[in-house]
PDB file of N, CA and C in Angstrom:
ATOM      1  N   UNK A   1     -92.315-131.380 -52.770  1.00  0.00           N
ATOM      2  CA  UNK A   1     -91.446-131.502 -51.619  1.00  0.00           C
ATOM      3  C   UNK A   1     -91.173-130.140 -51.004  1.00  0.00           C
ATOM      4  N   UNK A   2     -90.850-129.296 -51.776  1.00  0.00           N
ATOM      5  CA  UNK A   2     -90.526-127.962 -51.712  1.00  0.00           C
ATOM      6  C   UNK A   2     -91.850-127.181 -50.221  1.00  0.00           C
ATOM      7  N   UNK A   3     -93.345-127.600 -50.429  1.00  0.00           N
ATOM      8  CA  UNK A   3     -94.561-127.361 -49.711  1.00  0.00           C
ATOM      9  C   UNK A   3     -94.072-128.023 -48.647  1.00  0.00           C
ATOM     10  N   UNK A   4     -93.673-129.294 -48.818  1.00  0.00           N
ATOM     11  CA  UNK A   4     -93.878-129.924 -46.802  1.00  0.00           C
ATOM     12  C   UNK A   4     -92.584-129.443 -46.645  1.00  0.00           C
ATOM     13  N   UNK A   5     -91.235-129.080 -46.919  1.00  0.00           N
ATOM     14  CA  UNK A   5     -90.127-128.559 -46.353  1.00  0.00           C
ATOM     15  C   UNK A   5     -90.799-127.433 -45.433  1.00  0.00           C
ATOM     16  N   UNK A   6     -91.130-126.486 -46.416  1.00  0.00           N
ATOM     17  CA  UNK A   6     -91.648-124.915 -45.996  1.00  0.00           C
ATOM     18  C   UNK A   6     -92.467-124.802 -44.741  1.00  0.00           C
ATOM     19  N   UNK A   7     -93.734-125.903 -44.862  1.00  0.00           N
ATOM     20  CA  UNK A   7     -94.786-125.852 -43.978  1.00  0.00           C
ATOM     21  C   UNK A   7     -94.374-126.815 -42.636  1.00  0.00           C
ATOM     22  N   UNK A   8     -93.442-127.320 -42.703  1.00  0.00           N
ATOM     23  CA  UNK A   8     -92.649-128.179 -41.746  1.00  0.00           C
ATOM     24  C   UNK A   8     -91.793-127.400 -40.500  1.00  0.00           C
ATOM     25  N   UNK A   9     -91.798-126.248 -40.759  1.00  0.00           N
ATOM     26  CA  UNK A   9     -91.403-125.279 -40.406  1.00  0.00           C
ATOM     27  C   UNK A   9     -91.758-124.743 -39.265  1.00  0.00           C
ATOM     28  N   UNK A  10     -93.411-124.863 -39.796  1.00  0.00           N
ATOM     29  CA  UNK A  10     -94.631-124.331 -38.196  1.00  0.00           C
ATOM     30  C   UNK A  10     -94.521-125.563 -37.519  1.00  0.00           C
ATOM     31  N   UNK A  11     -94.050-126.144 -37.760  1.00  0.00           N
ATOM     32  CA  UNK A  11     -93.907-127.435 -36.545  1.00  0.00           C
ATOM     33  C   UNK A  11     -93.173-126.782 -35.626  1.00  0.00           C
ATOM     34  N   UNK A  12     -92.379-126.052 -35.581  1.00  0.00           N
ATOM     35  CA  UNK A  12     -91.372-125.572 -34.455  1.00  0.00           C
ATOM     36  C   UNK A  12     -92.438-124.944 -33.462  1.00  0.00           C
ATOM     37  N   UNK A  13     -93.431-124.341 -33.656  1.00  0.00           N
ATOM     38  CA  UNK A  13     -94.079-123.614 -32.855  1.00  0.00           C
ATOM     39  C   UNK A  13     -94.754-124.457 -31.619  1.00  0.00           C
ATOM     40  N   UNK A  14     -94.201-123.928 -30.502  1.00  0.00           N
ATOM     41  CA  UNK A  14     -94.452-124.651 -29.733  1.00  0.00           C
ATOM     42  C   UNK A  14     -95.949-125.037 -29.225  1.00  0.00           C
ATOM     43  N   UNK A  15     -96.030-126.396 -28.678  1.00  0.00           N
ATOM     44  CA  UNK A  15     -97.452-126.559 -28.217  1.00  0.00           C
ATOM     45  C   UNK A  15     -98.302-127.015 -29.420  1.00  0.00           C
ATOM     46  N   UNK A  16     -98.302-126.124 -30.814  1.00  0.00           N
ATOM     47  CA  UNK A  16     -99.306-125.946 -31.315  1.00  0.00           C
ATOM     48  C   UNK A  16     -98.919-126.375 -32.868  1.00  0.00           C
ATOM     49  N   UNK A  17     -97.578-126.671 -32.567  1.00  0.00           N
ATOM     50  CA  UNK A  17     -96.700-126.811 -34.432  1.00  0.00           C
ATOM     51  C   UNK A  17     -97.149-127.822 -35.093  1.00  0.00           C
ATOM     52  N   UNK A  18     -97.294-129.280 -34.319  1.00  0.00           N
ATOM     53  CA  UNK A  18     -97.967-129.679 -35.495  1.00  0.00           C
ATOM     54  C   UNK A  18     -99.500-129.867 -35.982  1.00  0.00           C
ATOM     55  N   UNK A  19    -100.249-129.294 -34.781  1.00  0.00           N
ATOM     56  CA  UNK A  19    -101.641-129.401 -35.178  1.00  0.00           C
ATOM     57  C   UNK A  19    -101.325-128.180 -36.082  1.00  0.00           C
ATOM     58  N   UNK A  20    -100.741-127.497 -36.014  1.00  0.00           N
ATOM     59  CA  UNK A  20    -101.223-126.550 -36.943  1.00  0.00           C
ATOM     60  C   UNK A  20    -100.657-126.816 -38.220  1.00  0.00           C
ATOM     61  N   UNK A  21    -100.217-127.230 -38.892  1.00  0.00           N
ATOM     62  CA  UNK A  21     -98.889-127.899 -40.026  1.00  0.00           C
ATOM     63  C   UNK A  21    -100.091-129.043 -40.290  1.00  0.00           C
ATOM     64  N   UNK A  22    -100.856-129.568 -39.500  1.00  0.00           N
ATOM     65  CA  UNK A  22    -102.236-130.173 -40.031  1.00  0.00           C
ATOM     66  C   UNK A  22    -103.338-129.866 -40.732  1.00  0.00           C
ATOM     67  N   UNK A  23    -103.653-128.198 -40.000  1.00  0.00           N
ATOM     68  CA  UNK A  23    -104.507-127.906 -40.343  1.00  0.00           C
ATOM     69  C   UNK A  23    -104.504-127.069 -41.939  1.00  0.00           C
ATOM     70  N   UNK A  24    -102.967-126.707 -41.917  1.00  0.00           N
ATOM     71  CA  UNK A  24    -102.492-125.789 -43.013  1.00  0.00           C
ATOM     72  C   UNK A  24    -102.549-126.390 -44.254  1.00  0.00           C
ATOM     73  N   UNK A  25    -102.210-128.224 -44.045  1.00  0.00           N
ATOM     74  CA  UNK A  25    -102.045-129.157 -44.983  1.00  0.00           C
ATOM     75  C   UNK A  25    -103.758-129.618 -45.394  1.00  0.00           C
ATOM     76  N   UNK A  26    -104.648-129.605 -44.371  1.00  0.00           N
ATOM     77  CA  UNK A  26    -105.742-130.105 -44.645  1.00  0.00           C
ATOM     78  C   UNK A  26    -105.953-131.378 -44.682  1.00  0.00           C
ATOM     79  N   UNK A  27    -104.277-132.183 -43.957  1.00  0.00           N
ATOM     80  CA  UNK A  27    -104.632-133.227 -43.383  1.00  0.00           C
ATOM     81  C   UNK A  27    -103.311-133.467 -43.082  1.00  0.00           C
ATOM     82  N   UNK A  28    -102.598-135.392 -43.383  1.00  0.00           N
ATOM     83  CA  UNK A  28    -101.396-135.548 -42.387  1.00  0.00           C
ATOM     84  C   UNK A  28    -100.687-135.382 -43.541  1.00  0.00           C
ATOM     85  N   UNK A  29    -100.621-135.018 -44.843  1.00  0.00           N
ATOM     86  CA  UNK A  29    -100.050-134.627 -45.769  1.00  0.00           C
ATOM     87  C   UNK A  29    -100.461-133.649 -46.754  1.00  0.00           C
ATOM     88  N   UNK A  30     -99.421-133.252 -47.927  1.00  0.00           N
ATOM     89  CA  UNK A  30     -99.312-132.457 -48.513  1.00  0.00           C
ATOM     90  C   UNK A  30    -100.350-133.190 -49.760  1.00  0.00           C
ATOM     91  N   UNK A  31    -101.700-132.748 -50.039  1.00  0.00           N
ATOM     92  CA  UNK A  31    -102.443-133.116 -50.795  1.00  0.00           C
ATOM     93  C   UNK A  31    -103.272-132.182 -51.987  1.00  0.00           C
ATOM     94  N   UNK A  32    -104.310-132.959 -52.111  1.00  0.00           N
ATOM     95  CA  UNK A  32    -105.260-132.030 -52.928  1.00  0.00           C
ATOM     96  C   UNK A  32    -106.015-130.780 -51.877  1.00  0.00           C
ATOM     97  N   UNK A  33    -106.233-130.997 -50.538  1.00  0.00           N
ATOM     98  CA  UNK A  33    -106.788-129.604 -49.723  1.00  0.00           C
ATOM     99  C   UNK A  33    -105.624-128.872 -49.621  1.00  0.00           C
ATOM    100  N   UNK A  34    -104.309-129.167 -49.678  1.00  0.00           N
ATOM    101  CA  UNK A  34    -103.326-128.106 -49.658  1.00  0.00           C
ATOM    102  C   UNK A  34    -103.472-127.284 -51.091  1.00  0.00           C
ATOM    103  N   UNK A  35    -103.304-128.062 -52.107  1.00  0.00           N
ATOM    104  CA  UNK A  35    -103.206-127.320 -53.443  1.00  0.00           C
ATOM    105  C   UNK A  35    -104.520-126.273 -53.772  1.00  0.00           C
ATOM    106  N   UNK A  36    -105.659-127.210 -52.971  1.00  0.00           N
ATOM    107  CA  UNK A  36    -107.086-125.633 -53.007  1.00  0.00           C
ATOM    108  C   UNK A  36    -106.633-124.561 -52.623  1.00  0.00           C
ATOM    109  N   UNK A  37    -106.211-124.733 -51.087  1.00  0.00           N
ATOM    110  CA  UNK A  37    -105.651-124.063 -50.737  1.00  0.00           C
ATOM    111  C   UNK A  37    -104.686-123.037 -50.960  1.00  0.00           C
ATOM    112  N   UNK A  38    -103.735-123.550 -51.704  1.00  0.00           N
ATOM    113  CA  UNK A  38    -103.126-122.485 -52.516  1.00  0.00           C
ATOM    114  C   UNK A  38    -103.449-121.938 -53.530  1.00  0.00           C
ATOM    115  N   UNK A  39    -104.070-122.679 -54.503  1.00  0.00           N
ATOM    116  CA  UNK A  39    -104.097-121.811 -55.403  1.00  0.00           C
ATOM    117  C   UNK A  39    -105.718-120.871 -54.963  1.00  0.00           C
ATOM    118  N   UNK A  40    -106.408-121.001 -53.862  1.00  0.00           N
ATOM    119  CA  UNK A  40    -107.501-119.879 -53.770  1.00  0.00           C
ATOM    120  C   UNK A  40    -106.941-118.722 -53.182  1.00  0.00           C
ATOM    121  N   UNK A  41    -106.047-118.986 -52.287  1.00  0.00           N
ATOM    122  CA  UNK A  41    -105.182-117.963 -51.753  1.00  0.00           C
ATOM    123  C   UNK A  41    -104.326-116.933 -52.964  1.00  0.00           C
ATOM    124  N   UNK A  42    -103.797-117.707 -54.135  1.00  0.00           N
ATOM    125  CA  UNK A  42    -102.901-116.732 -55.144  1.00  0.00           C
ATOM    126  C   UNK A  42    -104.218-116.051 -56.062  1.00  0.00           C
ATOM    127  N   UNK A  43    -105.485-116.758 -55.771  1.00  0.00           N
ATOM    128  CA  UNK A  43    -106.255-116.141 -56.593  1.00  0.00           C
ATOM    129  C   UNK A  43    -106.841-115.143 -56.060  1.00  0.00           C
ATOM    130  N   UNK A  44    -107.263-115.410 -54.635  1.00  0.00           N
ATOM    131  CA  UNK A  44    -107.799-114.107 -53.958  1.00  0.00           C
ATOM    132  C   UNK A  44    -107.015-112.582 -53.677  1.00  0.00           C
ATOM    133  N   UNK A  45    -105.577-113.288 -53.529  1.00  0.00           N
ATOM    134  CA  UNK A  45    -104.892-112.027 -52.803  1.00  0.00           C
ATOM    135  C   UNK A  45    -104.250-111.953 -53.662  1.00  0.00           C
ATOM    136  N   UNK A  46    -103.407-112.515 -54.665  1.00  0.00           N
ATOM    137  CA  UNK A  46    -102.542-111.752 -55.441  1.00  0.00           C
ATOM    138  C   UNK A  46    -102.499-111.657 -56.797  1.00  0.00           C
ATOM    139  N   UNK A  47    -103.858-111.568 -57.138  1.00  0.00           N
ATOM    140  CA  UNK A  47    -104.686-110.759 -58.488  1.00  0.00           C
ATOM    141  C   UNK A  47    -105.085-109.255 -58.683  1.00  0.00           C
ATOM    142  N   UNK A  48    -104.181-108.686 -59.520  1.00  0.00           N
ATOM    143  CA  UNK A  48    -104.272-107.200 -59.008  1.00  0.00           C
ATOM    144  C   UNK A  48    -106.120-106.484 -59.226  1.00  0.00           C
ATOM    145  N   UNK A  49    -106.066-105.522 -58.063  1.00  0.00           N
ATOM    146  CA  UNK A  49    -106.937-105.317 -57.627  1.00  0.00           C
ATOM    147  C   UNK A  49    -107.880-105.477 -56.229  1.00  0.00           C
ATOM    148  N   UNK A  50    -106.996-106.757 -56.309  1.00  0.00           N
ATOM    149  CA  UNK A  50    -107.880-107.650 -55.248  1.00  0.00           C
ATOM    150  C   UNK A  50    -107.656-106.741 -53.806  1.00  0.00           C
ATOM    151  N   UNK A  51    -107.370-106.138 -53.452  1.00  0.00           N
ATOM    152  CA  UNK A  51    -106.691-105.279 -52.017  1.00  0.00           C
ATOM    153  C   UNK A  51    -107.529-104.261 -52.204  1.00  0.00           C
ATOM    154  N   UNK A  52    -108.168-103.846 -53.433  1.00  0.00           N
ATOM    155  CA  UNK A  52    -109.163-102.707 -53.608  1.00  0.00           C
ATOM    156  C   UNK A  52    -110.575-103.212 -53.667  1.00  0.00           C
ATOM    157  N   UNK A  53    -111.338-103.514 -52.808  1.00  0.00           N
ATOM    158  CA  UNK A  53    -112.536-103.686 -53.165  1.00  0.00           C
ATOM    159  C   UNK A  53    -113.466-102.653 -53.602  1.00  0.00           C
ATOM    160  N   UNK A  54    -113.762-101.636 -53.660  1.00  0.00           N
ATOM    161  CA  UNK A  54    -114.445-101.156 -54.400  1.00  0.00           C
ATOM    162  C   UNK A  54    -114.195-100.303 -55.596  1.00  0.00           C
ATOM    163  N   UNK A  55    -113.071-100.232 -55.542  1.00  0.00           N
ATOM    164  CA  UNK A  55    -112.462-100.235 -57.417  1.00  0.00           C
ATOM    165  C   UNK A  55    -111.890 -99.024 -57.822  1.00  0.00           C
ATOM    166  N   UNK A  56    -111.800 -98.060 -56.587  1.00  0.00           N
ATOM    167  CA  UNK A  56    -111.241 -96.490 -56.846  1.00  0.00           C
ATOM    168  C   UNK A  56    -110.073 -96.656 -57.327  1.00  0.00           C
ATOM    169  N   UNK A  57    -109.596 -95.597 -57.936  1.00  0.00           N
ATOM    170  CA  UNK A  57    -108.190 -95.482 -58.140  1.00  0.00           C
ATOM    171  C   UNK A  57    -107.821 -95.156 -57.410  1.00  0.00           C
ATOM    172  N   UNK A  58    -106.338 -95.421 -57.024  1.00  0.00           N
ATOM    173  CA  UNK A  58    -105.615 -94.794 -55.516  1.00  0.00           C
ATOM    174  C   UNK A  58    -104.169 -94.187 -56.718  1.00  0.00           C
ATOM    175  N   UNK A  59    -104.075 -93.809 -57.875  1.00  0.00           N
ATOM    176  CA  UNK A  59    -103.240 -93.323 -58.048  1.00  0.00           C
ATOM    177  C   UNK A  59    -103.102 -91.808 -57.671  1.00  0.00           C
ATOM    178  N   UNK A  60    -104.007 -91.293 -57.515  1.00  0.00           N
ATOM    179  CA  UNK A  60    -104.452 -89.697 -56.760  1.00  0.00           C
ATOM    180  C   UNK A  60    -102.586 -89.556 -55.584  1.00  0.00           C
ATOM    181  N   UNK A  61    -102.808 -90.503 -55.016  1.00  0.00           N
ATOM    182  CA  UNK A  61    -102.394 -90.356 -53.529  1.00  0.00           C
ATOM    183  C   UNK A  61    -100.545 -91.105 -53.816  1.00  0.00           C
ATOM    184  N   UNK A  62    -100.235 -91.194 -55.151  1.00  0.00           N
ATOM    185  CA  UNK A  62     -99.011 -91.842 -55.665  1.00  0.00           C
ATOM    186  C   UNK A  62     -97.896 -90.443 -55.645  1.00  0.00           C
ATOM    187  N   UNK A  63     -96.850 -90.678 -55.628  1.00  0.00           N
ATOM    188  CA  UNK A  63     -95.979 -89.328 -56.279  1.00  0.00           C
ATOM    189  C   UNK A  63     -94.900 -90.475 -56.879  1.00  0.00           C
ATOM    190  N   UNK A  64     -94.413 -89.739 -58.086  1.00  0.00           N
ATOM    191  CA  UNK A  64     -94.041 -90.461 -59.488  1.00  0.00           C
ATOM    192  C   UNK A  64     -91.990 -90.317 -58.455  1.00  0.00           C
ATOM    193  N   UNK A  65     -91.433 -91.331 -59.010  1.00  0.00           N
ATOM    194  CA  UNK A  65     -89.849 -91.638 -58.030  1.00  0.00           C
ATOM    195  C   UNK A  65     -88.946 -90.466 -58.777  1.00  0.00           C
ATOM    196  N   UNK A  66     -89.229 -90.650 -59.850  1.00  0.00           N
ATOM    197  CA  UNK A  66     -88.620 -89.160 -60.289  1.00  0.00           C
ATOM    198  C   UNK A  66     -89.555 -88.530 -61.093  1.00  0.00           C
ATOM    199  N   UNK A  67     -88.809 -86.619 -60.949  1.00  0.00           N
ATOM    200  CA  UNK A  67     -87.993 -86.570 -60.168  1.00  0.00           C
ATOM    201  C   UNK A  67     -88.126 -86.133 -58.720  1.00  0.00           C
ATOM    202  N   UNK A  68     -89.308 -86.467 -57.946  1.00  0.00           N
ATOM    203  CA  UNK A  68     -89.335 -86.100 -56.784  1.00  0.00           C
ATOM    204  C   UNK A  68     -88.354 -86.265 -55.638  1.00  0.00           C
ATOM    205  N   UNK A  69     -88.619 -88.279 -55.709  1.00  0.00           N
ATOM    206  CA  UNK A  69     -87.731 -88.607 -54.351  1.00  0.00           C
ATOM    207  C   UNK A  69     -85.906 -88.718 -55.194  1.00  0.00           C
ATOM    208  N   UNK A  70     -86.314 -88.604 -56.310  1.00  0.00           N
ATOM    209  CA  UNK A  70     -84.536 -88.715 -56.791  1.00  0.00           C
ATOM    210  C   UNK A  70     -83.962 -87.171 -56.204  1.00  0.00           C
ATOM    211  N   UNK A  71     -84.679 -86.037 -56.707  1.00  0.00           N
ATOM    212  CA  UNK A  71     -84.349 -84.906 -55.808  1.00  0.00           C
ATOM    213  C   UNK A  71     -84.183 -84.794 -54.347  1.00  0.00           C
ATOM    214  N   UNK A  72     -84.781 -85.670 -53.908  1.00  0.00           N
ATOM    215  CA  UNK A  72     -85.118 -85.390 -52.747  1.00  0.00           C
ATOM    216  C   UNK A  72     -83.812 -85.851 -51.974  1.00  0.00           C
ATOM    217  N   UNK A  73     -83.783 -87.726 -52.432  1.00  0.00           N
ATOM    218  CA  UNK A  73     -82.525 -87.701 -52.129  1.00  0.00           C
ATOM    219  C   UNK A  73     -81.077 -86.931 -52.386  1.00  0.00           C
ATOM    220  N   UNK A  74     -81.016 -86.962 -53.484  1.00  0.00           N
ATOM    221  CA  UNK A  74     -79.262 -85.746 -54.047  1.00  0.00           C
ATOM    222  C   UNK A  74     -79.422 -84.939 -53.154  1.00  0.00           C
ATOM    223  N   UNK A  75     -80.029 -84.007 -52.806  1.00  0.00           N
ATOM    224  CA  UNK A  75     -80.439 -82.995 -52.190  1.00  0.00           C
ATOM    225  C   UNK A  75     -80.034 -83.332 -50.248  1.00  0.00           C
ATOM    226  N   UNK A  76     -80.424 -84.432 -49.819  1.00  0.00           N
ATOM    227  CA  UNK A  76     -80.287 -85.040 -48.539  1.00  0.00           C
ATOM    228  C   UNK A  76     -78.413 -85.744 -48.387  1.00  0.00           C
ATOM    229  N   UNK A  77     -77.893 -85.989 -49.743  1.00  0.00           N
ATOM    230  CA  UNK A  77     -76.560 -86.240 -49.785  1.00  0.00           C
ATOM    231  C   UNK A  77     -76.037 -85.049 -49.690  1.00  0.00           C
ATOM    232  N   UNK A  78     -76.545 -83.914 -50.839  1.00  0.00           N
ATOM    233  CA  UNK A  78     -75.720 -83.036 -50.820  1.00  0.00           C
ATOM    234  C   UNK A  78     -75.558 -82.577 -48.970  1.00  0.00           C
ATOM    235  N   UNK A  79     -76.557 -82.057 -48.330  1.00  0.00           N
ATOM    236  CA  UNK A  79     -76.590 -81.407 -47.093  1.00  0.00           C
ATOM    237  C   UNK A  79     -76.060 -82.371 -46.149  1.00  0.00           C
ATOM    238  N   UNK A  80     -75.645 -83.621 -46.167  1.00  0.00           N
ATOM    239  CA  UNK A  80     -75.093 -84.155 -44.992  1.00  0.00           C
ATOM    240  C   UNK A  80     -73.630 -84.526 -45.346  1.00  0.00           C
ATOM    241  N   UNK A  81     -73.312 -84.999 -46.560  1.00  0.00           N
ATOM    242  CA  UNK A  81     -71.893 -85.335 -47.120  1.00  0.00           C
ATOM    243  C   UNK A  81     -71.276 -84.000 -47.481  1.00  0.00           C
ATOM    244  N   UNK A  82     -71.844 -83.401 -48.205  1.00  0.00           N
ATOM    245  CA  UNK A  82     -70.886 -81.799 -48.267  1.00  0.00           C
ATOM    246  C   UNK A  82     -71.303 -80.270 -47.721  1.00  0.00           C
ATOM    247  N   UNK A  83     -71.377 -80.280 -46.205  1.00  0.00           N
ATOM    248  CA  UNK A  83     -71.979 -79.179 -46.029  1.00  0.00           C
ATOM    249  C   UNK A  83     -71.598 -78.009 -46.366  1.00  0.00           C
ATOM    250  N   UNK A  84     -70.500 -77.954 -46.428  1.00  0.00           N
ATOM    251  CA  UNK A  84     -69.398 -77.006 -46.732  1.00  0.00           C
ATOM    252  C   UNK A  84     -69.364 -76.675 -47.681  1.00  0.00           C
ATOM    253  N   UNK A  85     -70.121 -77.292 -48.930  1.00  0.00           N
ATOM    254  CA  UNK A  85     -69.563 -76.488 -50.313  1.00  0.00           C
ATOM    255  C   UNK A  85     -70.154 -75.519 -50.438  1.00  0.00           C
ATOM    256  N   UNK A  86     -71.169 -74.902 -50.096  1.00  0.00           N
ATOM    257  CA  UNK A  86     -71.541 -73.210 -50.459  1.00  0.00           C
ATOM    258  C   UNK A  86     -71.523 -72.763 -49.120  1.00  0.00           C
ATOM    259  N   UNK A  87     -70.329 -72.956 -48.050  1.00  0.00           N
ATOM    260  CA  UNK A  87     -70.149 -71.906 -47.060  1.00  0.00           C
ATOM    261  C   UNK A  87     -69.373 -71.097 -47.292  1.00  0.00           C
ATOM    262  N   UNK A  88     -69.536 -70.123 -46.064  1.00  0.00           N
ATOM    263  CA  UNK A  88     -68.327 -68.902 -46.538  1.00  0.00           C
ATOM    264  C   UNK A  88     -67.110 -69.507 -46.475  1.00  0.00           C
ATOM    265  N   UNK A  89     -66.141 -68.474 -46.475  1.00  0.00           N
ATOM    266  CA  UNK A  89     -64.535 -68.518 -45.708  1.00  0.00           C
ATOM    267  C   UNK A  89     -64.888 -67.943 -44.353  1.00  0.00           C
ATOM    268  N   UNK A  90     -65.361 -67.132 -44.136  1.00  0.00           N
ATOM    269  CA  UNK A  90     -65.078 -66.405 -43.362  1.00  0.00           C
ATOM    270  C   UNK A  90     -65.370 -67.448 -41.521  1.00  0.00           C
ATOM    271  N   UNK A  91     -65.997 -68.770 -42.550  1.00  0.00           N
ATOM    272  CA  UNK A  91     -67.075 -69.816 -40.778  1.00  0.00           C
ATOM    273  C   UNK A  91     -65.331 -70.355 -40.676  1.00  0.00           C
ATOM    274  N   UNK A  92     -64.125 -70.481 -41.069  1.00  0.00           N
ATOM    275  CA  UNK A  92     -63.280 -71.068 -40.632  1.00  0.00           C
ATOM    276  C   UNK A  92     -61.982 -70.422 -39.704  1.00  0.00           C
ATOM    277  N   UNK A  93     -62.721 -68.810 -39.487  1.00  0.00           N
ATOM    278  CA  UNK A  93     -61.815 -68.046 -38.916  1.00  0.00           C
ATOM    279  C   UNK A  93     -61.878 -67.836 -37.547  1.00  0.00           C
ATOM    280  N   UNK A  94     -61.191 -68.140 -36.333  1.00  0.00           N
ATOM    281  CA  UNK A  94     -61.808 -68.401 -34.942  1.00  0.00           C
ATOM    282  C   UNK A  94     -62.512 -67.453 -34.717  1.00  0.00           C
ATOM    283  N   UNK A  95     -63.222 -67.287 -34.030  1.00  0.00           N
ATOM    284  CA  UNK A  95     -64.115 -66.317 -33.763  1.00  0.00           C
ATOM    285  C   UNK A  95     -63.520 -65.108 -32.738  1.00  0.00           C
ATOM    286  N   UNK A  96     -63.555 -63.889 -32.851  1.00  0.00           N
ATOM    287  CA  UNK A  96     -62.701 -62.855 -31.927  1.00  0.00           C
ATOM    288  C   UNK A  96     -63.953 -62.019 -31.655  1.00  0.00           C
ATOM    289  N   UNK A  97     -64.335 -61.987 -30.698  1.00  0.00           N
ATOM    290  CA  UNK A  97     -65.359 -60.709 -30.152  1.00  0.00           C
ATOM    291  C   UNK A  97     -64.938 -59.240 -30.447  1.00  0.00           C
ATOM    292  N   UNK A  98     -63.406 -59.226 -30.233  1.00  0.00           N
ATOM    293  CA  UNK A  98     -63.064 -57.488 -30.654  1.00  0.00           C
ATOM    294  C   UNK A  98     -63.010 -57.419 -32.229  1.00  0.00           C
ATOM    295  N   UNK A  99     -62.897 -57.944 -32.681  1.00  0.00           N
ATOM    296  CA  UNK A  99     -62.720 -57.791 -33.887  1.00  0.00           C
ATOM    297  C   UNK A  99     -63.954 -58.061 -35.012  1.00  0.00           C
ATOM    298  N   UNK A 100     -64.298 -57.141 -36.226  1.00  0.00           N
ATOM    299  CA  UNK A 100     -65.169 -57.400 -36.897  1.00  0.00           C
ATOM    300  C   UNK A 100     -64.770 -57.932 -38.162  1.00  0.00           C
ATOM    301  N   UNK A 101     -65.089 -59.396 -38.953  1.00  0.00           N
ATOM    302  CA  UNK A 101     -64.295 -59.663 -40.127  1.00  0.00           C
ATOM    303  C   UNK A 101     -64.446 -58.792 -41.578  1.00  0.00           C
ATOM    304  N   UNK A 102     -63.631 -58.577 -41.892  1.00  0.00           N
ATOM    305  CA  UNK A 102     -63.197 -57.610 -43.130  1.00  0.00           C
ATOM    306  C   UNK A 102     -64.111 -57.615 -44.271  1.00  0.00           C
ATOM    307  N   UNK A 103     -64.611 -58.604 -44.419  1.00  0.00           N
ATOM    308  CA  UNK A 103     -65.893 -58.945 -45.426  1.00  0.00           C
ATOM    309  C   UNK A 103     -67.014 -58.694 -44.898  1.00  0.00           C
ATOM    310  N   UNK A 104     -67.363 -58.438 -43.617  1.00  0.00           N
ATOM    311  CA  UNK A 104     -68.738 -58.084 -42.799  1.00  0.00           C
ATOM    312  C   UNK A 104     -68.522 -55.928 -42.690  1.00  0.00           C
ATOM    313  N   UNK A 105     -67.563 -55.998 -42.858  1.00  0.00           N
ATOM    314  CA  UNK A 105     -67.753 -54.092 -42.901  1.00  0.00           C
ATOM    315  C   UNK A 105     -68.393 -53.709 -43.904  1.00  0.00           C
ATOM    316  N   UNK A 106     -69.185 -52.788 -43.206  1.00  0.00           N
ATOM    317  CA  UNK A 106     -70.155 -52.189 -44.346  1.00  0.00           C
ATOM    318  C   UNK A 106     -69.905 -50.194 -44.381  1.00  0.00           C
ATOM    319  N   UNK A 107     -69.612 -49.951 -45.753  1.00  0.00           N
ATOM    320  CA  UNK A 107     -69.562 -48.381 -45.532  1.00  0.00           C
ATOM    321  C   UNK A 107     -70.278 -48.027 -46.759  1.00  0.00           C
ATOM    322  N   UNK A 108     -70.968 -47.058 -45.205  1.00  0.00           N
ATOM    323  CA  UNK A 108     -72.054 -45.891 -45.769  1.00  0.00           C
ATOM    324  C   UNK A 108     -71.633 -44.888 -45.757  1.00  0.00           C
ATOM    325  N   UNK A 109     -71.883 -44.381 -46.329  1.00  0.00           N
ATOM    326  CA  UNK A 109     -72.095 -42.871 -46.757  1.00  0.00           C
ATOM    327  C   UNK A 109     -72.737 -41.746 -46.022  1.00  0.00           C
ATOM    328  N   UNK A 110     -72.083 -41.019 -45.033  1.00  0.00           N
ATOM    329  CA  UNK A 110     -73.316 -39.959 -44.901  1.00  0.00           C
ATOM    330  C   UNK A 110     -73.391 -38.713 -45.426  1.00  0.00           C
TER     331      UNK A 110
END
């Protein structure tokens, strides 16, 4: 029951819903061409491998979740939720053109 609920579905499509809800079924019901049907479909496509036809490994081209993207994220919290924790004091002091702040003087020696 669960199959004709689901596939009952493309009936909405206009013009074309229920020929096609025909053709999906392999006839005016949910039968033995539906069940080929499915199960050649879970066998073709979702047997691992099957998306690789000629058999390379694609782990080359993987990066492992940690700790890359776990860094990656903390790192993307830290800079947008606390920007402030390794700023100076000195970014909260209005800014004065005549004046140079007390921690920016530098003395040399001549």
């Amino acid at each position: 029951w669960g199959a004709t609920v689901i596939t009952n579905m493309l009936s909405a499509i206009p013009w074309i819903g229920t020929d096609f809800v025909q053709f999906v079924w392999g006839g005016f019901s949910v039968n033995n061409a539906t069940l080929n049907r499915f199960f050649s479909h879970m066998m073709t496509l979702h047997v691992p491998g099957s998306s690789n036809p000629l058999g390379l490994s694609a782990n080359v081209d993987r990066v492992p979740m940690h700790p890359y993207y776990m860094f990656k994220d903390v790192f993307s919290i830290f800079v947008f939720y606390f920007p402030n924790t390794l700023g100076h004091s000195d970014n909260y002091i209005p800014a004065n053109p005549m004046q140079t702040p007390p921690s920016m003087i530098v003395i040399t020696s001549d």
